[in-house]
N, C-alpha and C. Protein backbone atom coordinates (compact mmCIF):
# COMPACT_ATOMS: atom_id res chain seq x y z
N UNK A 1 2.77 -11.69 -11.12
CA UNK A 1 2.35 -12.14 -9.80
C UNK A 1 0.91 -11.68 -9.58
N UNK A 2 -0.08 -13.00 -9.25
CA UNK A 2 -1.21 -12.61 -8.88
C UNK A 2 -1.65 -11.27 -7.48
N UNK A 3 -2.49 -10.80 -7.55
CA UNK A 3 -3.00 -10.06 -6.27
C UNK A 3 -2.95 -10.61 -4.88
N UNK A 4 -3.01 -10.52 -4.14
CA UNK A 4 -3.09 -11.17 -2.95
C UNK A 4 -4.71 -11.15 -2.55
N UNK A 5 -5.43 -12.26 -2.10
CA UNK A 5 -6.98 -12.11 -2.43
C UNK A 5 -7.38 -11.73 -1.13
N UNK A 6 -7.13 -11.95 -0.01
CA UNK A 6 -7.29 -12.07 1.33
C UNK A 6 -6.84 -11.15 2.30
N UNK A 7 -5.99 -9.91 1.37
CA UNK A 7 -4.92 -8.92 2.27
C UNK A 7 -6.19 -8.09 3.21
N UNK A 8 -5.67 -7.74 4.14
CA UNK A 8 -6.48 -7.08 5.21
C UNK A 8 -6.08 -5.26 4.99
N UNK A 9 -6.13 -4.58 5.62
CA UNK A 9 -5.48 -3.31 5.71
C UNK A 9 -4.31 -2.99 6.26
N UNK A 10 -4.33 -3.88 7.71
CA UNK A 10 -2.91 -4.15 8.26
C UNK A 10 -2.23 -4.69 7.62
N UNK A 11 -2.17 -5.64 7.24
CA UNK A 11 -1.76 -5.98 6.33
C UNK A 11 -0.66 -6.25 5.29
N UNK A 12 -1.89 -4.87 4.44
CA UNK A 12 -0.99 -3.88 3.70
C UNK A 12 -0.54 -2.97 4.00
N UNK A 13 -0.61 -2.35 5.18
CA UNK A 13 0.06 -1.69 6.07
C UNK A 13 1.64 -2.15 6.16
N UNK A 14 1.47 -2.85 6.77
CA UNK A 14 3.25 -3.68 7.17
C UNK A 14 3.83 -3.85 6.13
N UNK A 15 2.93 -4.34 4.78
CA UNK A 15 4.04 -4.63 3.73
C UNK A 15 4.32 -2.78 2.76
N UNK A 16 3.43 -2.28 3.46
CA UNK A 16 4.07 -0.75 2.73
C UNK A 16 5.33 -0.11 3.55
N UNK A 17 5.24 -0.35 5.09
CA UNK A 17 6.40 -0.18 5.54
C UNK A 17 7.61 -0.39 5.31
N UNK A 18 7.86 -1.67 4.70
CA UNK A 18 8.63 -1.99 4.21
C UNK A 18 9.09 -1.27 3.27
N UNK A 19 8.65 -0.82 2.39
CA UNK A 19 9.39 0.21 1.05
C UNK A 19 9.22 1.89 1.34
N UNK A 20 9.12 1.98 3.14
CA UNK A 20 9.78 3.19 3.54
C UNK A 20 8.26 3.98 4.16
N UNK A 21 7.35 3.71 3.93
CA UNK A 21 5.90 4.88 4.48
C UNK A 21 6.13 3.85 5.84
N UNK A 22 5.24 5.01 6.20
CA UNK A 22 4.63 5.58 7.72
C UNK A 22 3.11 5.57 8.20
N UNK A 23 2.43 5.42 8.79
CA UNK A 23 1.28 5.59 9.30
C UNK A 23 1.64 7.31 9.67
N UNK A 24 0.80 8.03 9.05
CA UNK A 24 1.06 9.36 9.86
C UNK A 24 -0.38 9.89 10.51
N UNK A 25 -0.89 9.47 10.12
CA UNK A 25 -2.58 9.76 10.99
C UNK A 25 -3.81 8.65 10.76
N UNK A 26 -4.78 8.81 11.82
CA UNK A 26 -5.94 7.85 11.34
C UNK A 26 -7.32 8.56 11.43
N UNK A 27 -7.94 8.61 10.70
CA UNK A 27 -9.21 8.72 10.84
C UNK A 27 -10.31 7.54 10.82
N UNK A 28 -11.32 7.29 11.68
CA UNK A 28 -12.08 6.15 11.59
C UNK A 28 -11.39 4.75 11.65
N UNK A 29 -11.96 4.40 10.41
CA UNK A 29 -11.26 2.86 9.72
C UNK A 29 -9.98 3.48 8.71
N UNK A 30 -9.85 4.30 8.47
CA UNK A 30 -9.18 4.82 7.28
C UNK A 30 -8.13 5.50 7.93
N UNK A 31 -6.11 4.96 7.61
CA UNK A 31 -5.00 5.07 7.61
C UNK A 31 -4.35 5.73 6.61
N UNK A 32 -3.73 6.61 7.43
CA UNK A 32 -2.73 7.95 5.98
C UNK A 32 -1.21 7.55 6.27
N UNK A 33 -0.57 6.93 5.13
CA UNK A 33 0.79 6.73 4.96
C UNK A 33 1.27 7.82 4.14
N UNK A 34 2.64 8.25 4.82
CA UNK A 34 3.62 8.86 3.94
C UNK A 34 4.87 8.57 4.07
N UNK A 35 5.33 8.86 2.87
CA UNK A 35 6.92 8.23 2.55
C UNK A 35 7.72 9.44 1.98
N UNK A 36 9.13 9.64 2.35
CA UNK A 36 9.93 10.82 1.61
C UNK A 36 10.23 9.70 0.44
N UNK A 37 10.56 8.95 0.51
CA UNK A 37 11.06 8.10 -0.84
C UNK A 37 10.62 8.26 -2.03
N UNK A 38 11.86 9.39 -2.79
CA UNK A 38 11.37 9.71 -4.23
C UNK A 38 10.59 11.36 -4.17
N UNK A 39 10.73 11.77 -2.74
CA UNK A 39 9.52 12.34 -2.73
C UNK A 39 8.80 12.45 -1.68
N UNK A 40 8.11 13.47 -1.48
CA UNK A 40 6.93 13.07 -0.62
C UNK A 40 5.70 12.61 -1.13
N UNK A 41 5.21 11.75 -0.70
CA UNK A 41 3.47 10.64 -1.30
C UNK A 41 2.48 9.81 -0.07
N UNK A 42 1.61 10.40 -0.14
CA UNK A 42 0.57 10.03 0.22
C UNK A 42 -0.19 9.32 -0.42
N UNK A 43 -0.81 7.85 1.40
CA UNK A 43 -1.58 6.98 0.46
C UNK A 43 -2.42 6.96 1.73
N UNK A 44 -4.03 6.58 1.07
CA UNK A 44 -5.08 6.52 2.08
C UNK A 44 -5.28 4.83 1.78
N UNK A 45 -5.10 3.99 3.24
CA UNK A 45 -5.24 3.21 3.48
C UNK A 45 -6.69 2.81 4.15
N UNK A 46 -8.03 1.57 3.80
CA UNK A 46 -9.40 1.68 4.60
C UNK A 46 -8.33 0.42 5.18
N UNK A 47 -9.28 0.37 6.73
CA UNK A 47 -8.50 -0.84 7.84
C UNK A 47 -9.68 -1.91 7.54
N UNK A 48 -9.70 -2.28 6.14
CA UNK A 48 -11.14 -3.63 6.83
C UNK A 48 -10.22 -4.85 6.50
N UNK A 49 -11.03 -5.33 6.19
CA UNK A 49 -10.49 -7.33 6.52
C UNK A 49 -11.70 -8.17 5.28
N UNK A 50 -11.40 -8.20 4.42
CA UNK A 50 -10.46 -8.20 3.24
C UNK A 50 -10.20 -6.67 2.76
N UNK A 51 -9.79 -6.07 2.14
CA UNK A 51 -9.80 -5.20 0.90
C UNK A 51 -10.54 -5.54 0.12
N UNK A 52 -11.14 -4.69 -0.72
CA UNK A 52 -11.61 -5.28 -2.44
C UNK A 52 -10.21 -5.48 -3.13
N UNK A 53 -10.82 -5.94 -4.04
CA UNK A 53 -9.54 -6.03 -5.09
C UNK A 53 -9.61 -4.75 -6.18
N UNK A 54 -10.87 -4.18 -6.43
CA UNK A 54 -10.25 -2.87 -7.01
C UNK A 54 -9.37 -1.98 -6.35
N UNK A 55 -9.82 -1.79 -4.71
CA UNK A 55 -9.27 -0.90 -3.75
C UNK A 55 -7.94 -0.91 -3.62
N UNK A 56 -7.33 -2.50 -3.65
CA UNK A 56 -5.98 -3.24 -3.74
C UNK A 56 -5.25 -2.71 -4.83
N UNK A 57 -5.90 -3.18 -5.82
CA UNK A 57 -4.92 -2.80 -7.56
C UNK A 57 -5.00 -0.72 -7.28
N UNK A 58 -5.76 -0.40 -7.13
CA UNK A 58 -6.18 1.07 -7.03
C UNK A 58 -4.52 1.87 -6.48
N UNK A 59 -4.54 1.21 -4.49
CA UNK A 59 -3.32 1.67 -3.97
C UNK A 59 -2.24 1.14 -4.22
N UNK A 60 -1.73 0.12 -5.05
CA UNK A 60 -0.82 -0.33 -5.44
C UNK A 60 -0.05 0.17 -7.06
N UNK A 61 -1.42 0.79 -7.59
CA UNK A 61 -0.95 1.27 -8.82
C UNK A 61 -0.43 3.19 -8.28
N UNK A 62 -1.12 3.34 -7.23
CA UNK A 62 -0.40 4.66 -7.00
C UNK A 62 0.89 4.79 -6.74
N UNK A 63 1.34 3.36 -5.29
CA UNK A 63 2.14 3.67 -4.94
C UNK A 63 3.44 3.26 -5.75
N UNK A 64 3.26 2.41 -7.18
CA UNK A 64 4.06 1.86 -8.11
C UNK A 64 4.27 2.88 -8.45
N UNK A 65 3.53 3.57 -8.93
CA UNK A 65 3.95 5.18 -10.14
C UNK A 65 4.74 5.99 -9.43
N UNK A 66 4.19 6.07 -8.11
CA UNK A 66 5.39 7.33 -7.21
C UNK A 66 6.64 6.97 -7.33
N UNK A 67 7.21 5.46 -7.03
CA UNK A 67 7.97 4.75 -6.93
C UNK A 67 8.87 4.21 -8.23
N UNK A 68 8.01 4.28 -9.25
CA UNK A 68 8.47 3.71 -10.28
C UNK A 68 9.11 2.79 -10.61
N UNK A 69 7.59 2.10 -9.85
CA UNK A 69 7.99 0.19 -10.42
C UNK A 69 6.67 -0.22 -11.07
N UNK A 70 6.97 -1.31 -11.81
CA UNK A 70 5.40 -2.15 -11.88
C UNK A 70 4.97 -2.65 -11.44
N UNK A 71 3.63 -3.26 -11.28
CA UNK A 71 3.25 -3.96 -10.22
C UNK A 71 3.76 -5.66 -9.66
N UNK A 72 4.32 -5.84 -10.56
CA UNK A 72 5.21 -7.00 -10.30
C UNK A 72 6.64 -7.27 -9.32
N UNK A 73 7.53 -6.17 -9.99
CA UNK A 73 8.38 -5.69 -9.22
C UNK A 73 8.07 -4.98 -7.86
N UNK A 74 6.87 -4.39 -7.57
CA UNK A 74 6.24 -3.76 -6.35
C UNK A 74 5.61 -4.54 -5.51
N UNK A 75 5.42 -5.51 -5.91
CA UNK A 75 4.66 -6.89 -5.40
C UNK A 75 5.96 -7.80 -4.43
N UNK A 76 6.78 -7.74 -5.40
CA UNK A 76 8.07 -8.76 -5.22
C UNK A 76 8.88 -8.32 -4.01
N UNK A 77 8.55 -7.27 -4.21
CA UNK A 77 9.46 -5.84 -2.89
C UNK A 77 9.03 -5.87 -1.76
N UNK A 78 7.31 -6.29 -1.89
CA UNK A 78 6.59 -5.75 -0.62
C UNK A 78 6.26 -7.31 0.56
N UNK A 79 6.07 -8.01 -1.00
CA UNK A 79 5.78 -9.96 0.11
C UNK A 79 6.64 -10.80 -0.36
N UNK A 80 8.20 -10.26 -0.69
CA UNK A 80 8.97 -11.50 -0.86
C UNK A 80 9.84 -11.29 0.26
């Protein structure tokens, strides 16, 4: 499954909720999720409108590894 080219921060916000994180603080433009799932894990979310796409693959490959999925299966979880 391709990237999503257009995701915003909110976004990806809502679709991380979904697999259990939290907004737990904000600074600026920049959102701190945490999740007990698996664990406790932290992810720093920026709030702009698009994302880059390194920034994208970047928090998605973290939150795959905590999780232990690939990015396909983590993809499938978060916008299906």
């Amino acid at each position: 499954m391709k990237l999503p080219r257009n995701l915003s921060g909110a976004d990806l916000v809502r679709a991380l909720e979904r697999l259990g994180y939290a907004v737990t603080r904000q600074k600026a433009s920049h959102l701190r999720l945490t999740t007990l799932r698996n664990g406790e894990h932290h992810v720093t979310i920026p709030n702009h409108d698009p994302l880059k796409l390194g920034t994208l693959a970047g928090i998605l490959r973290d939150v795959g590894e905590h999780l232990d999925l690939d990015r396909d299966a983590l993809l499938e979880e978060m916008f299906a």
